[in-house]
PDB file of N, CA and C in Angstrom:
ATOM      1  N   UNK A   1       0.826  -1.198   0.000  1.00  0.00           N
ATOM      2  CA  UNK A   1       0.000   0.000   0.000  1.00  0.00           C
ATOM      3  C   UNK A   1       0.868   1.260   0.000  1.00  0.00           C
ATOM      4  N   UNK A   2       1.842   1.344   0.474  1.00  0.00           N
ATOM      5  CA  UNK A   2       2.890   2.222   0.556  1.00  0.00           C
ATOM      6  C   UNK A   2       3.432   2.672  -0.429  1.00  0.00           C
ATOM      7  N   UNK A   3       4.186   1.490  -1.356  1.00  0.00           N
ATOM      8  CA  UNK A   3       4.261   1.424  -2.523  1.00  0.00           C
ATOM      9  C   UNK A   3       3.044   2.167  -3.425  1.00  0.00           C
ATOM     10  N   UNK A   4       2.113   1.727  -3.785  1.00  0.00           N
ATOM     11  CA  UNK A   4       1.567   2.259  -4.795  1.00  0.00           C
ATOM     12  C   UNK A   4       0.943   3.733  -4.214  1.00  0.00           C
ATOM     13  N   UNK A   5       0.861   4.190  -2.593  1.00  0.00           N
ATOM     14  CA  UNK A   5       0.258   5.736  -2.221  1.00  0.00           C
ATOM     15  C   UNK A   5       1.741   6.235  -2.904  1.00  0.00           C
ATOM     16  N   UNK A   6       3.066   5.910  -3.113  1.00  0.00           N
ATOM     17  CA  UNK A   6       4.246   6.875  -3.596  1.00  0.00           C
ATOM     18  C   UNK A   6       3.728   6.961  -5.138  1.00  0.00           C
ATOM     19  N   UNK A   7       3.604   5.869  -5.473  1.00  0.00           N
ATOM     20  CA  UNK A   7       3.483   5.792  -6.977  1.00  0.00           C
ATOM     21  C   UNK A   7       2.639   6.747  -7.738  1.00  0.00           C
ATOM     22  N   UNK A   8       1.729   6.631  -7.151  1.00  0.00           N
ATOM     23  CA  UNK A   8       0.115   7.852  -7.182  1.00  0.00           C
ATOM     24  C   UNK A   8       0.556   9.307  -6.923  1.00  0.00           C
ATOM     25  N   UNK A   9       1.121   9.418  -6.052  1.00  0.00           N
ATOM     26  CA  UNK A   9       1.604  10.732  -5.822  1.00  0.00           C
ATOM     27  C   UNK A   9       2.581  11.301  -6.570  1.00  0.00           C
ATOM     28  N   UNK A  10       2.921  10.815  -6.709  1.00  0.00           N
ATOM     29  CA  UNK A  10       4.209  10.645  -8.269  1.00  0.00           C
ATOM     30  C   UNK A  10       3.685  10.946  -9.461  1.00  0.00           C
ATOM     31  N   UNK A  11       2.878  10.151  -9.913  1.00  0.00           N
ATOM     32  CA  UNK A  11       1.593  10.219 -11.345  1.00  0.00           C
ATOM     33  C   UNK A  11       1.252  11.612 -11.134  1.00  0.00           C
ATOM     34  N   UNK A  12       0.543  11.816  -9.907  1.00  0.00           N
ATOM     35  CA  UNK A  12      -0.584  12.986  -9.898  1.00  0.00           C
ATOM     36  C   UNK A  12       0.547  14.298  -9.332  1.00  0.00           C
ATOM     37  N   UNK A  13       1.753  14.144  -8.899  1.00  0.00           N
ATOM     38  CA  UNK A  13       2.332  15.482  -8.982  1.00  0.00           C
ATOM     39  C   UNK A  13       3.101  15.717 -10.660  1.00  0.00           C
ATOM     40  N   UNK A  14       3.661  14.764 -11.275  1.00  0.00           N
ATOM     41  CA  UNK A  14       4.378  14.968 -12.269  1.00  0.00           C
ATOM     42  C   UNK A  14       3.283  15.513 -13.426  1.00  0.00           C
ATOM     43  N   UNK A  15       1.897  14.837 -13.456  1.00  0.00           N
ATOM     44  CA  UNK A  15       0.632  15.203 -14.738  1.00  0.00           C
ATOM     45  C   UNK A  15       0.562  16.583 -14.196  1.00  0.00           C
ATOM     46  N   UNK A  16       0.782  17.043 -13.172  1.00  0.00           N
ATOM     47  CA  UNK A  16       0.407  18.386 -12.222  1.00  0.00           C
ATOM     48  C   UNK A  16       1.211  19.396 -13.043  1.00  0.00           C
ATOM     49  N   UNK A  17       2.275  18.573 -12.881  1.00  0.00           N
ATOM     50  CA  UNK A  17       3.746  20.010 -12.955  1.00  0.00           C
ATOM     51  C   UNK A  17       3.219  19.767 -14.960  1.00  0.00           C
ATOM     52  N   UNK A  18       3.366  18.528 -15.431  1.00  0.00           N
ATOM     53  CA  UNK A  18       3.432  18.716 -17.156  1.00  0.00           C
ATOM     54  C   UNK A  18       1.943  19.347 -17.570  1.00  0.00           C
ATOM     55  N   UNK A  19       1.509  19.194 -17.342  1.00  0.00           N
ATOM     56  CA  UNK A  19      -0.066  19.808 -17.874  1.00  0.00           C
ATOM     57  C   UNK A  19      -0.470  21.258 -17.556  1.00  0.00           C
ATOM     58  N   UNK A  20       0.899  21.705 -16.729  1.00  0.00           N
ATOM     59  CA  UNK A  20       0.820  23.253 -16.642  1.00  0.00           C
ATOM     60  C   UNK A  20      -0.170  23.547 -15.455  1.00  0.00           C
ATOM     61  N   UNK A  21      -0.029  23.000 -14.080  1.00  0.00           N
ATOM     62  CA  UNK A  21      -1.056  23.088 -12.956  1.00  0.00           C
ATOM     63  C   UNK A  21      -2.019  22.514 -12.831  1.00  0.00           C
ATOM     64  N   UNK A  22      -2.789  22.143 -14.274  1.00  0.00           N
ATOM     65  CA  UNK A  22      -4.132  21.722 -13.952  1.00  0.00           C
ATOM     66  C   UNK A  22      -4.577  20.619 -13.280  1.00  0.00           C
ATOM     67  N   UNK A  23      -4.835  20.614 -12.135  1.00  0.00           N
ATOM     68  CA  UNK A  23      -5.276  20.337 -10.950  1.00  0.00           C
ATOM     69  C   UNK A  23      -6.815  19.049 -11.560  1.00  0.00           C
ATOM     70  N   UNK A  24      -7.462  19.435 -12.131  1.00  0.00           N
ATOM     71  CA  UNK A  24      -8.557  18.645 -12.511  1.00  0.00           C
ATOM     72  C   UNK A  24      -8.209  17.415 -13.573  1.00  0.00           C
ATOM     73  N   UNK A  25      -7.093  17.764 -14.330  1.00  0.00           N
ATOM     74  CA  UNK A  25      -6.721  16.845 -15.486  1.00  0.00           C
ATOM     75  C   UNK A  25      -5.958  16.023 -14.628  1.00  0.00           C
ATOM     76  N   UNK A  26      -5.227  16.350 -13.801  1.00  0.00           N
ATOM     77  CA  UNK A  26      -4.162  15.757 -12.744  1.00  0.00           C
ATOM     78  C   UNK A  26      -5.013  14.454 -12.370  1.00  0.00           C
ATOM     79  N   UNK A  27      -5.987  15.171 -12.009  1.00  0.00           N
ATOM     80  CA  UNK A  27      -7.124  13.894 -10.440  1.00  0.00           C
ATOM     81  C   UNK A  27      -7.778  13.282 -11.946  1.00  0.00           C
ATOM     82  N   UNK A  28      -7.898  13.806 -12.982  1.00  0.00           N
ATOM     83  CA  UNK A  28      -8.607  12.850 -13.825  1.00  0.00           C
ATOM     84  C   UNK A  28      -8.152  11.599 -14.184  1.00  0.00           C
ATOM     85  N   UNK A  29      -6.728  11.919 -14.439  1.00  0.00           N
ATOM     86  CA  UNK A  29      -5.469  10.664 -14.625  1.00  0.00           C
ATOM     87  C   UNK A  29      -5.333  10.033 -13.949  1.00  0.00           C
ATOM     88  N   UNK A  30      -5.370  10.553 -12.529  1.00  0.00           N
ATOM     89  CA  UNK A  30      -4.917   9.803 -11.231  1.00  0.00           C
ATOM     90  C   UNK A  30      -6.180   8.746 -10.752  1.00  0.00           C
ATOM     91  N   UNK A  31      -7.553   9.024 -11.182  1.00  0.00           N
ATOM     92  CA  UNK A  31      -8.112   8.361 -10.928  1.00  0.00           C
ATOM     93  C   UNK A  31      -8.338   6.907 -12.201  1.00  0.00           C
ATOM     94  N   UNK A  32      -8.322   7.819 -13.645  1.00  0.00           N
ATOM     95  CA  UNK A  32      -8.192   6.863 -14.416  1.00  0.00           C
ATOM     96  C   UNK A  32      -6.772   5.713 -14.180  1.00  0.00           C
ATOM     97  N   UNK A  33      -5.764   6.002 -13.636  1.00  0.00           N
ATOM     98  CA  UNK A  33      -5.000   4.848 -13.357  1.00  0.00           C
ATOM     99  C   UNK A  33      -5.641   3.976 -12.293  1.00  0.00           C
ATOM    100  N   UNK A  34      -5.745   4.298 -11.537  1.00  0.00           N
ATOM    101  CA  UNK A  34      -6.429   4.032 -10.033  1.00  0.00           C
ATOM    102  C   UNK A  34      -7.338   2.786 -10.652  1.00  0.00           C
ATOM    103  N   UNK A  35      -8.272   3.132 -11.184  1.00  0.00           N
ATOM    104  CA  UNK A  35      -9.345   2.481 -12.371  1.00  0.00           C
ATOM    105  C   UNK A  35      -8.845   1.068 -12.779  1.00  0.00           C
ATOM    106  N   UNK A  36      -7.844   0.963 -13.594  1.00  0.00           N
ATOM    107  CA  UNK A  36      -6.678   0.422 -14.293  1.00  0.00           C
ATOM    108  C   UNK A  36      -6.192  -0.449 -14.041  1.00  0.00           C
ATOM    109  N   UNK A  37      -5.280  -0.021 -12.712  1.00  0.00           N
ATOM    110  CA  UNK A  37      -5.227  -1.197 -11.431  1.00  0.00           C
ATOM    111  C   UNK A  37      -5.910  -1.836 -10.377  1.00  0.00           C
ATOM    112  N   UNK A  38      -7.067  -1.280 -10.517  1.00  0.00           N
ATOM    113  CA  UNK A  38      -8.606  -2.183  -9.621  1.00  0.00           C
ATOM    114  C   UNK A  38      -8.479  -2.779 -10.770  1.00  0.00           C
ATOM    115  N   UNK A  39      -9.122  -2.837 -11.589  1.00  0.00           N
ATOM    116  CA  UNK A  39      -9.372  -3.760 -12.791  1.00  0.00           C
ATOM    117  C   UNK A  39      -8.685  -4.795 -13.045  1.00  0.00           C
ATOM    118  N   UNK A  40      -7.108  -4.511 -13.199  1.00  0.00           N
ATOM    119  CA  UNK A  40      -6.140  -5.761 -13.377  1.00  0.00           C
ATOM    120  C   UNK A  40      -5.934  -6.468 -12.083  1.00  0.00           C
ATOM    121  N   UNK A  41      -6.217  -5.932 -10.975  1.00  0.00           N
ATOM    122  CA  UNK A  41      -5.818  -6.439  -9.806  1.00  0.00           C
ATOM    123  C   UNK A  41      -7.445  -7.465  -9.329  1.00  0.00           C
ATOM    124  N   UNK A  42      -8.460  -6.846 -10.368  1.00  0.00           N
ATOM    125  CA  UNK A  42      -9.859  -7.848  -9.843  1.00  0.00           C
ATOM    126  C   UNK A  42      -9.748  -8.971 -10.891  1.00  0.00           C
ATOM    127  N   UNK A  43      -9.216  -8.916 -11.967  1.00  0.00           N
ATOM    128  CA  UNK A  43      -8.998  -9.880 -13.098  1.00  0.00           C
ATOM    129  C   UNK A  43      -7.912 -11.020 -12.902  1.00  0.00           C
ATOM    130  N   UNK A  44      -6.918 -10.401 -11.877  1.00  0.00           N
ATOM    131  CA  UNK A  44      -6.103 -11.019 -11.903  1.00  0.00           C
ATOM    132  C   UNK A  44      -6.330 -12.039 -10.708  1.00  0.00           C
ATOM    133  N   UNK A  45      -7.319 -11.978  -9.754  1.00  0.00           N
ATOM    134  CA  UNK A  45      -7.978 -12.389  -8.665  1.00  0.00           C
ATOM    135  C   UNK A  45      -8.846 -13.355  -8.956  1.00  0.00           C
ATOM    136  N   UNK A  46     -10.003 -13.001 -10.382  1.00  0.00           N
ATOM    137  CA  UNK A  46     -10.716 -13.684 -10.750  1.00  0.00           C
ATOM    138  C   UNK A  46     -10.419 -15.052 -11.392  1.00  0.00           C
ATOM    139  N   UNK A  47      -8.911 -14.928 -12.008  1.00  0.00           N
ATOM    140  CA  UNK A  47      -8.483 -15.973 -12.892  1.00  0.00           C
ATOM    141  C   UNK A  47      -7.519 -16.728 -12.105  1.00  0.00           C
ATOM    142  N   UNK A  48      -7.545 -16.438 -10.789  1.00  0.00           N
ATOM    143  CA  UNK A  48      -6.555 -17.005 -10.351  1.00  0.00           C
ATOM    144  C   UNK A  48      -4.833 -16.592 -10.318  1.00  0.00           C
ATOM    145  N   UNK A  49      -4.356 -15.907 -11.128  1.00  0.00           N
ATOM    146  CA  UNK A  49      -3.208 -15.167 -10.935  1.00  0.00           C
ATOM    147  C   UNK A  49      -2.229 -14.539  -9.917  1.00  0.00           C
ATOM    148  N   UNK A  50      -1.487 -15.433  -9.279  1.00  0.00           N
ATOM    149  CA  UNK A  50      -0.509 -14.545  -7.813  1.00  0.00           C
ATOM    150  C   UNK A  50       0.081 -13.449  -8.869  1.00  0.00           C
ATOM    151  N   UNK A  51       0.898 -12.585  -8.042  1.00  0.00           N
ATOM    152  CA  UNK A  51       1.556 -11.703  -8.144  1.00  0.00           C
ATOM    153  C   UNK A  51       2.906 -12.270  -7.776  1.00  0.00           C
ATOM    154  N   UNK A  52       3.707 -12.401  -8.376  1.00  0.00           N
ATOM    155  CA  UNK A  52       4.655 -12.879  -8.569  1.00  0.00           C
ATOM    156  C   UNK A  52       5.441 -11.715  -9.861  1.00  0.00           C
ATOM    157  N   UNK A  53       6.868 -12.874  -9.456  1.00  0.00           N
ATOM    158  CA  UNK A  53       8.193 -12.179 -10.845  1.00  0.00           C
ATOM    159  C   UNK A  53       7.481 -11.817 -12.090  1.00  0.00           C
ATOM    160  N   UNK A  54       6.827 -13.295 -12.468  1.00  0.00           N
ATOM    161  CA  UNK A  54       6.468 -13.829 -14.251  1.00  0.00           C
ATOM    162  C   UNK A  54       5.578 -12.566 -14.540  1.00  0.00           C
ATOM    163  N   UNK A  55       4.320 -12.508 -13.532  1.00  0.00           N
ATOM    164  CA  UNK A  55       3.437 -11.821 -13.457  1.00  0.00           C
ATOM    165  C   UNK A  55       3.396 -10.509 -13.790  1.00  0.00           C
ATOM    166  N   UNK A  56       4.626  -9.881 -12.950  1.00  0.00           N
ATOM    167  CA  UNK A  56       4.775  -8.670 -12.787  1.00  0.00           C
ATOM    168  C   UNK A  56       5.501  -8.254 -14.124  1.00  0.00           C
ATOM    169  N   UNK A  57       6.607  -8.640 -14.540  1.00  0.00           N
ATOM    170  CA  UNK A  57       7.700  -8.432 -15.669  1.00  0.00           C
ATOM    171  C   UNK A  57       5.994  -8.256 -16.900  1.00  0.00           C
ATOM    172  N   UNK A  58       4.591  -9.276 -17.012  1.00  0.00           N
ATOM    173  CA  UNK A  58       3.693  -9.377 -18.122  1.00  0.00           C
ATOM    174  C   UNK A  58       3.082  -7.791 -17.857  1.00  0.00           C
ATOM    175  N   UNK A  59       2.658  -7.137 -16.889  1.00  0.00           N
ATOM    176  CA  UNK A  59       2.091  -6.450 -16.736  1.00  0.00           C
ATOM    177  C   UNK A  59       3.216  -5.316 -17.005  1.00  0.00           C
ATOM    178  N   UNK A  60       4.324  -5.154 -16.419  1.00  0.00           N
ATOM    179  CA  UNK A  60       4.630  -4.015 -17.155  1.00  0.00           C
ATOM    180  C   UNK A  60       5.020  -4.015 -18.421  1.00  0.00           C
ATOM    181  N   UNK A  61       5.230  -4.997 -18.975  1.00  0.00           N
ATOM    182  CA  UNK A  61       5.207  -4.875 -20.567  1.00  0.00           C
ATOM    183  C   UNK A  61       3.755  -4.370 -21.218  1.00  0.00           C
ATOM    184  N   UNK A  62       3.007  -5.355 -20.718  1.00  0.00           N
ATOM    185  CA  UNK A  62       2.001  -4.740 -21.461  1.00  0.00           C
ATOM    186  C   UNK A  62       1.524  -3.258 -20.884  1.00  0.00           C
ATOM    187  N   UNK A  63       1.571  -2.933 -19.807  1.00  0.00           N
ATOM    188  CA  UNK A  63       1.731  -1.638 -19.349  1.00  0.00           C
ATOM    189  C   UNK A  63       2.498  -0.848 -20.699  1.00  0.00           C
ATOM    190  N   UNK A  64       3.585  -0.845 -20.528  1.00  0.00           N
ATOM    191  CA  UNK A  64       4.421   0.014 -21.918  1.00  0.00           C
ATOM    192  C   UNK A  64       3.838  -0.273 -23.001  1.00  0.00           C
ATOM    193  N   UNK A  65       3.752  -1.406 -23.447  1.00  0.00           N
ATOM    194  CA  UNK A  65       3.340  -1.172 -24.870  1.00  0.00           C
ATOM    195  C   UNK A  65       1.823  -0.510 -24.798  1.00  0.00           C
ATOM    196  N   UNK A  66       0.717  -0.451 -23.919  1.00  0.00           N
ATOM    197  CA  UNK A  66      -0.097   0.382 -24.178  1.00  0.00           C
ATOM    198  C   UNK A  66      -0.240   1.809 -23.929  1.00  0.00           C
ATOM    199  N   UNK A  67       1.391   2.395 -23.291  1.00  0.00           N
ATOM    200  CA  UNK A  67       1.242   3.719 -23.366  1.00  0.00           C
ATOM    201  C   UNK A  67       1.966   4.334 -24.843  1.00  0.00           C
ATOM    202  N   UNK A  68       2.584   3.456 -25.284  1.00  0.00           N
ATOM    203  CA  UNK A  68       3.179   3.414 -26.564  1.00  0.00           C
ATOM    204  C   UNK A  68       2.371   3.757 -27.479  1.00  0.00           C
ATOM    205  N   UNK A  69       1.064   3.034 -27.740  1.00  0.00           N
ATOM    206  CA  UNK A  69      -0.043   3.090 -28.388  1.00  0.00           C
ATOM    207  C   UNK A  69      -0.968   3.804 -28.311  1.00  0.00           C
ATOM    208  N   UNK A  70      -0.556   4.856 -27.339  1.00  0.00           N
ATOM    209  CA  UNK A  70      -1.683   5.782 -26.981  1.00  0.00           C
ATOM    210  C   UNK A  70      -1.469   7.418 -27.942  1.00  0.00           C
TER     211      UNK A  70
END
């Protein structure tokens, strides 16, 4: 939990400082990630999936390649 409250705060100060202050686009992102990882973290629950090495190394790949694509 620690981990990801830095991570968040991180997201939502850096979209802060690049987006030129805006404060609303900031919390929009921050919640759309938020979103993102409930989702993969209820999918990954549903199918049975630990969190593990294998696990983790799949998700941030596919993590990158879909900001790639954006």
């Amino acid at each position: 939990m620690i981990s990801l409250t830095i991570s968040f705060g991180t997201v939502f100060v850096m979209t802060f400082i690049v987006l030129g202050f805006d404060f609303y686009a900031a919390f929009v992102i921050l919640v759309t990630i938020f979103m993102i990882v409930t989702d993969i973290g209820g999918l990954m629950y549903f199918w049975n999936i630990n969190l593990n090495g294998v696990s983790l190394v799949n998700l941030v790949v596919v993590s990158s390649l879909n900001l790639e694509n954006q």
